[in-house]
N, C-alpha and C. Protein backbone atom coordinates (compact mmCIF):
# COMPACT_ATOMS: atom_id res chain seq x y z
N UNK A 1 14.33 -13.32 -25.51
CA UNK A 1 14.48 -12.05 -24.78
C UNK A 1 14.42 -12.33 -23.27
N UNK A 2 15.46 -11.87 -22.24
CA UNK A 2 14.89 -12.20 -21.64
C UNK A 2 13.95 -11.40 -20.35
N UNK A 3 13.47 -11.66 -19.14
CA UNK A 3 12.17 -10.93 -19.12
C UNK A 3 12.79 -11.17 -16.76
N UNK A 4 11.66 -10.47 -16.48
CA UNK A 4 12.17 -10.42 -14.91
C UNK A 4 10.74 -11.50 -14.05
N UNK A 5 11.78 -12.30 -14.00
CA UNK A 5 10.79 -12.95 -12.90
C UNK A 5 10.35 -12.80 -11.64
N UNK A 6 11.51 -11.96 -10.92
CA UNK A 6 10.80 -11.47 -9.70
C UNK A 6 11.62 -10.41 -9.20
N UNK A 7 11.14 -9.61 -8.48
CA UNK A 7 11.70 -8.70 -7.78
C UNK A 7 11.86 -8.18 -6.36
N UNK A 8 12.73 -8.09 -5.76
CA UNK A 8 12.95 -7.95 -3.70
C UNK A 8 13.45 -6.72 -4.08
N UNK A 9 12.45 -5.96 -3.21
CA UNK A 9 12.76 -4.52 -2.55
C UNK A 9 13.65 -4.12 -1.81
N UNK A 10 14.43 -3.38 -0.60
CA UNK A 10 14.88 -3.80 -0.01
C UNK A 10 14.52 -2.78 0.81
N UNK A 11 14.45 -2.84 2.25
CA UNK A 11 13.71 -2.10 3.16
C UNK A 11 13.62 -0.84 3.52
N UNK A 12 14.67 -0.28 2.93
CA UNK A 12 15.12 1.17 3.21
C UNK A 12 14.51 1.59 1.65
N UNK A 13 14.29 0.85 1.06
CA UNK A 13 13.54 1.84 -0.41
C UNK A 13 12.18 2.24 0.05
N UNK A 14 11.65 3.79 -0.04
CA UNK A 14 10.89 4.45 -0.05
C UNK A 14 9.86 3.85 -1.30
N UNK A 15 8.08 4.33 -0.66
CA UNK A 15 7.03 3.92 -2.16
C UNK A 15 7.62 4.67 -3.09
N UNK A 16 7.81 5.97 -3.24
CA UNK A 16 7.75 6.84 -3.98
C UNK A 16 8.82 6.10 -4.97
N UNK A 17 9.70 5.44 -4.71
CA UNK A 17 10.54 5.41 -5.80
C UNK A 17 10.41 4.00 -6.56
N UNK A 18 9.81 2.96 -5.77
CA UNK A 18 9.48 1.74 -6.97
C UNK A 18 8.89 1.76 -7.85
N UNK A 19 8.12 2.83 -8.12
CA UNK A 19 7.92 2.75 -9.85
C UNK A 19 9.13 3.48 -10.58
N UNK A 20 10.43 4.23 -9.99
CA UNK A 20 11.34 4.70 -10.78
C UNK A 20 12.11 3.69 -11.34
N UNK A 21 12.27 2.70 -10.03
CA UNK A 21 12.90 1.73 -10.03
C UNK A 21 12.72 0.63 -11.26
N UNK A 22 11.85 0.16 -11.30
CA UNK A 22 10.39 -0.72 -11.80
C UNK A 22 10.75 -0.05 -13.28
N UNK A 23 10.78 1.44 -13.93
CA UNK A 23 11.27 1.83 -14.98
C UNK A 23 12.97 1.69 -15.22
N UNK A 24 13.54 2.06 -14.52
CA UNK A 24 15.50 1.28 -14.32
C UNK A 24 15.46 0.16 -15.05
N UNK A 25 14.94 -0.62 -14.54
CA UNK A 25 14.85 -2.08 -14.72
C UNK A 25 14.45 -2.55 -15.56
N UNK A 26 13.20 -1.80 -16.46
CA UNK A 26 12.59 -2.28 -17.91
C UNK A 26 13.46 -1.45 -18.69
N UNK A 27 13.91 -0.09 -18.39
CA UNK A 27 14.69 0.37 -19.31
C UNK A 27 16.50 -0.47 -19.75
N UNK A 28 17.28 -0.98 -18.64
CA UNK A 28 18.10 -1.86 -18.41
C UNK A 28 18.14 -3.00 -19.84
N UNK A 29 16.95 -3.36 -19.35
CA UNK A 29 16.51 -5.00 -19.72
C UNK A 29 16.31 -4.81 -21.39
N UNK A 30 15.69 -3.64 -21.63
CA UNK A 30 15.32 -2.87 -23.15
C UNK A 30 16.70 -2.85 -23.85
N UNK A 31 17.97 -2.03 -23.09
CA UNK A 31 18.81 -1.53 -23.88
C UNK A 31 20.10 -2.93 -23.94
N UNK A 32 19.47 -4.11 -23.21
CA UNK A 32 21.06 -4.95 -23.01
C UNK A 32 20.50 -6.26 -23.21
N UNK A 33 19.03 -6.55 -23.50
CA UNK A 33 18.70 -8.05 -23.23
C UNK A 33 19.44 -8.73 -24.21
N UNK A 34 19.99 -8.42 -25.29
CA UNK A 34 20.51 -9.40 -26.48
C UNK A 34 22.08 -9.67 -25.70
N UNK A 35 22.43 -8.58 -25.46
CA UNK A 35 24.02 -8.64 -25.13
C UNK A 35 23.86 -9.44 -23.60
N UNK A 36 23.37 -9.50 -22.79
CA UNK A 36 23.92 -10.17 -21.05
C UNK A 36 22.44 -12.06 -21.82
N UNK A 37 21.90 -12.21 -22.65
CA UNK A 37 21.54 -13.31 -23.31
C UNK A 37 23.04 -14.14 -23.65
N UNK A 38 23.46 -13.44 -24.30
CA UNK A 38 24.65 -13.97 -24.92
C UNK A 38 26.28 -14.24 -24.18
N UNK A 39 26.12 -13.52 -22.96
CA UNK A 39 26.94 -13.89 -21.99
C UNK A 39 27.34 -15.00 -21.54
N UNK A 40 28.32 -15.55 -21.48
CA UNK A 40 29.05 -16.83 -20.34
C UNK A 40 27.94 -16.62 -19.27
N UNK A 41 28.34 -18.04 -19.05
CA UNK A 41 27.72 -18.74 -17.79
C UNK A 41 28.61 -18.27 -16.54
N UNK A 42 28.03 -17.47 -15.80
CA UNK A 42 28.74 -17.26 -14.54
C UNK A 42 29.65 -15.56 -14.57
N UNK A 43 29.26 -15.00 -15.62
CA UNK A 43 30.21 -13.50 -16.00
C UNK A 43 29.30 -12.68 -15.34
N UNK A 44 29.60 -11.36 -15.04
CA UNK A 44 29.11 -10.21 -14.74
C UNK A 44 29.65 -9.26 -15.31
N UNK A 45 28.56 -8.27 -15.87
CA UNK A 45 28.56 -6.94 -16.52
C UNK A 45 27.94 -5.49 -15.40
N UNK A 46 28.39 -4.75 -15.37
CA UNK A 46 28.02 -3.67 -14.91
C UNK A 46 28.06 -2.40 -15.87
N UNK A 47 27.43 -1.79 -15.39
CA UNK A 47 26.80 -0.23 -16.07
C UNK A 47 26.42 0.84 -14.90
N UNK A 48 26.78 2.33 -15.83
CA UNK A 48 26.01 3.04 -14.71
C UNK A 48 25.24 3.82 -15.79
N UNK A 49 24.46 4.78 -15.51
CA UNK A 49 23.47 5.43 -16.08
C UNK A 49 22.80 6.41 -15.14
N UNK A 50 22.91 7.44 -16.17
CA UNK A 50 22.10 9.17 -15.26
C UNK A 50 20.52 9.07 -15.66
N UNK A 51 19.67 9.20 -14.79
CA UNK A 51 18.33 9.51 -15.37
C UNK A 51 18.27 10.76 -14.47
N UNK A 52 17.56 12.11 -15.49
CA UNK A 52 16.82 12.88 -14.64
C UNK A 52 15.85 12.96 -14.32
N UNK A 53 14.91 12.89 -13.37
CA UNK A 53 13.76 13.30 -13.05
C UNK A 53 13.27 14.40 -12.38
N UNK A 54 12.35 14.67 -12.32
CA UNK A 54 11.48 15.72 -12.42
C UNK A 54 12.19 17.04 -11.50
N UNK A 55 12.95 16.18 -10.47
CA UNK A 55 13.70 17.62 -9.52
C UNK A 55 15.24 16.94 -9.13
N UNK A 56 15.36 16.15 -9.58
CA UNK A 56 16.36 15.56 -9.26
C UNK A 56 17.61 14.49 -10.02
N UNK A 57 18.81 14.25 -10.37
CA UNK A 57 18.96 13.01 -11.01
C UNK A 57 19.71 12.26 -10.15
N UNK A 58 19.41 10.61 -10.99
CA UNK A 58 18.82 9.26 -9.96
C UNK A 58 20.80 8.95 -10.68
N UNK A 59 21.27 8.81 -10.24
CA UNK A 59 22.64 7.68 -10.29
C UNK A 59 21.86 6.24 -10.23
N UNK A 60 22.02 5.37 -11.24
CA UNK A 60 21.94 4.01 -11.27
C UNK A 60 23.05 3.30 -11.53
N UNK A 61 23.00 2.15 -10.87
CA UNK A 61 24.39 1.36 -11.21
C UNK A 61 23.56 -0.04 -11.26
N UNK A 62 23.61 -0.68 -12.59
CA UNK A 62 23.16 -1.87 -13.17
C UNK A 62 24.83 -2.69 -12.63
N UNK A 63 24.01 -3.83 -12.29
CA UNK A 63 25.27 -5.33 -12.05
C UNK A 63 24.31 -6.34 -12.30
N UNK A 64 24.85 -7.10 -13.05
CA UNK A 64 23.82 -8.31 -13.93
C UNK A 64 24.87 -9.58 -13.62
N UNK A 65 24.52 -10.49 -13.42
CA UNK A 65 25.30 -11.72 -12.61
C UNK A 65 24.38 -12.55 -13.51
N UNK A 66 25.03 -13.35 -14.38
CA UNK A 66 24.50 -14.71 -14.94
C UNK A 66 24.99 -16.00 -14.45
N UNK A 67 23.72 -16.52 -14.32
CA UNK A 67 23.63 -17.86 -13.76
C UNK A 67 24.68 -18.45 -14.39
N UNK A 68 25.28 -19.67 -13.95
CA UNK A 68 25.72 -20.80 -14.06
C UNK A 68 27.48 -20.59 -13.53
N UNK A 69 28.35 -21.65 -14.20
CA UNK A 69 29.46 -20.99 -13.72
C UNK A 69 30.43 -22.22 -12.79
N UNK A 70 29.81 -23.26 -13.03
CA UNK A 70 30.54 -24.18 -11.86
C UNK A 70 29.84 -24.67 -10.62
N UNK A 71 30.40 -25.46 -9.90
CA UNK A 71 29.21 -25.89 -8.58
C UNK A 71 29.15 -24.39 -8.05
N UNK A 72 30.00 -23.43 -8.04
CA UNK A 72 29.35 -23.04 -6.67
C UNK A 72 28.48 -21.41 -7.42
N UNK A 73 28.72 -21.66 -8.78
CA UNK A 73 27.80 -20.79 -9.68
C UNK A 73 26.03 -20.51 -9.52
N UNK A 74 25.95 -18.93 -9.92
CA UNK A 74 24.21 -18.34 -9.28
C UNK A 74 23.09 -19.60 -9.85
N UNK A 75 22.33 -20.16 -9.31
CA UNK A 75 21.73 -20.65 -9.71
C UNK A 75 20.43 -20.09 -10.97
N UNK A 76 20.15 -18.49 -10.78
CA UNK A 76 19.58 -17.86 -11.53
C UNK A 76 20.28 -16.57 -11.85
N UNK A 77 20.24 -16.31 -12.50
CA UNK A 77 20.96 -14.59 -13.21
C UNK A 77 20.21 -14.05 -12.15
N UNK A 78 20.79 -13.01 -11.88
CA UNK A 78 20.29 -11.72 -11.15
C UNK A 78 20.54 -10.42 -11.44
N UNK A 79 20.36 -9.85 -11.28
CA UNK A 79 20.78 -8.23 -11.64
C UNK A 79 20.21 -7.14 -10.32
N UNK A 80 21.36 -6.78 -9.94
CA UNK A 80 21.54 -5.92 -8.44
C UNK A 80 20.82 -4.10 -9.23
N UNK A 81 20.07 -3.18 -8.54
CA UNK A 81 20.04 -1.82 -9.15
C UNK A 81 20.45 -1.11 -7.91
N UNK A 82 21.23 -0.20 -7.58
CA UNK A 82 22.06 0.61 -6.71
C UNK A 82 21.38 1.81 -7.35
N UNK A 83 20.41 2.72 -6.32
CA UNK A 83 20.28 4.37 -6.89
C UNK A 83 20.98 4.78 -5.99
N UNK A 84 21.73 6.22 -6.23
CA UNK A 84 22.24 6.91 -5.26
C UNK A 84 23.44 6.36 -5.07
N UNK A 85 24.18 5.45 -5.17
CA UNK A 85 25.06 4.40 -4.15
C UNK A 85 24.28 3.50 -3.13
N UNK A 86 22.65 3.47 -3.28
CA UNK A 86 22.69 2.51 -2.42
C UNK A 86 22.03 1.71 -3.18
N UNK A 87 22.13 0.05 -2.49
CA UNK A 87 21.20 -1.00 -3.28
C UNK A 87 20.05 -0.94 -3.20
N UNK A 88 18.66 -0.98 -4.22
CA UNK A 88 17.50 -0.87 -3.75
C UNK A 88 16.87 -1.80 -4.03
N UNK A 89 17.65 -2.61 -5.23
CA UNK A 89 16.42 -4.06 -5.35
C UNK A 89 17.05 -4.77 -6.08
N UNK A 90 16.68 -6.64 -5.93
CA UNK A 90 17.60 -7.62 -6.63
C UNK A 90 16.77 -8.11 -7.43
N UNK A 91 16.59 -8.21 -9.09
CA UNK A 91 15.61 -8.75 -9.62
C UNK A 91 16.51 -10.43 -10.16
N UNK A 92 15.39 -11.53 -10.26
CA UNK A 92 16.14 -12.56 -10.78
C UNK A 92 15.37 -12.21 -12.28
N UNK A 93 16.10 -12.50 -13.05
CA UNK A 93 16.16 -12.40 -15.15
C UNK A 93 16.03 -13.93 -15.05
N UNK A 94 15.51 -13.93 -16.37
CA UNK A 94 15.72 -15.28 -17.20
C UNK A 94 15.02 -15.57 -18.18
């Protein structure tokens, strides 16, 4: 399975929303870990997904980048989360 080794914020993300985020990301990882496991070396998958919350709903856009791929291939999978249209955090998977 695989699991998130780390995660970068990115400066314009507000507190209030890294634990929404922080849920994106386990929910993501819940509904796709078998399928982006089983991926080529070096492919990317994207997704979008509506969550509502409490007064508002969050636009997410999942982009999952697996490692490998050739010399100039990711050295670690990553997976980009975009709320709103904007980027808010790069987690590395593995």
């Amino acid at each position: 399975k695989m699991e998130i080794k780390n995660v970068s914020y990115y400066n314009s993300v507000p507190q209030f929303l890294k634990p929404k985020l922080n849920y994106f990301l386990r929910d993501f990882l819940n509904d796709y870990s078998d399928y982006i496991e089983d991926m080529e070396a070096g492919s990317y998958f994207d997704t979008e997904v509506e969550y509502e919350g409490d007064l508002e709903v969050y636009f997410v856009k999942f982009v999952f980048n697996k490692k490998g791929g050739g010399f100039f291939g990711n050295s670690e999978s990553e997976l980009d989360v975009y709320c709103n249209n904007e980027l808010c955090l790069t987690a590395k998977i593995g």
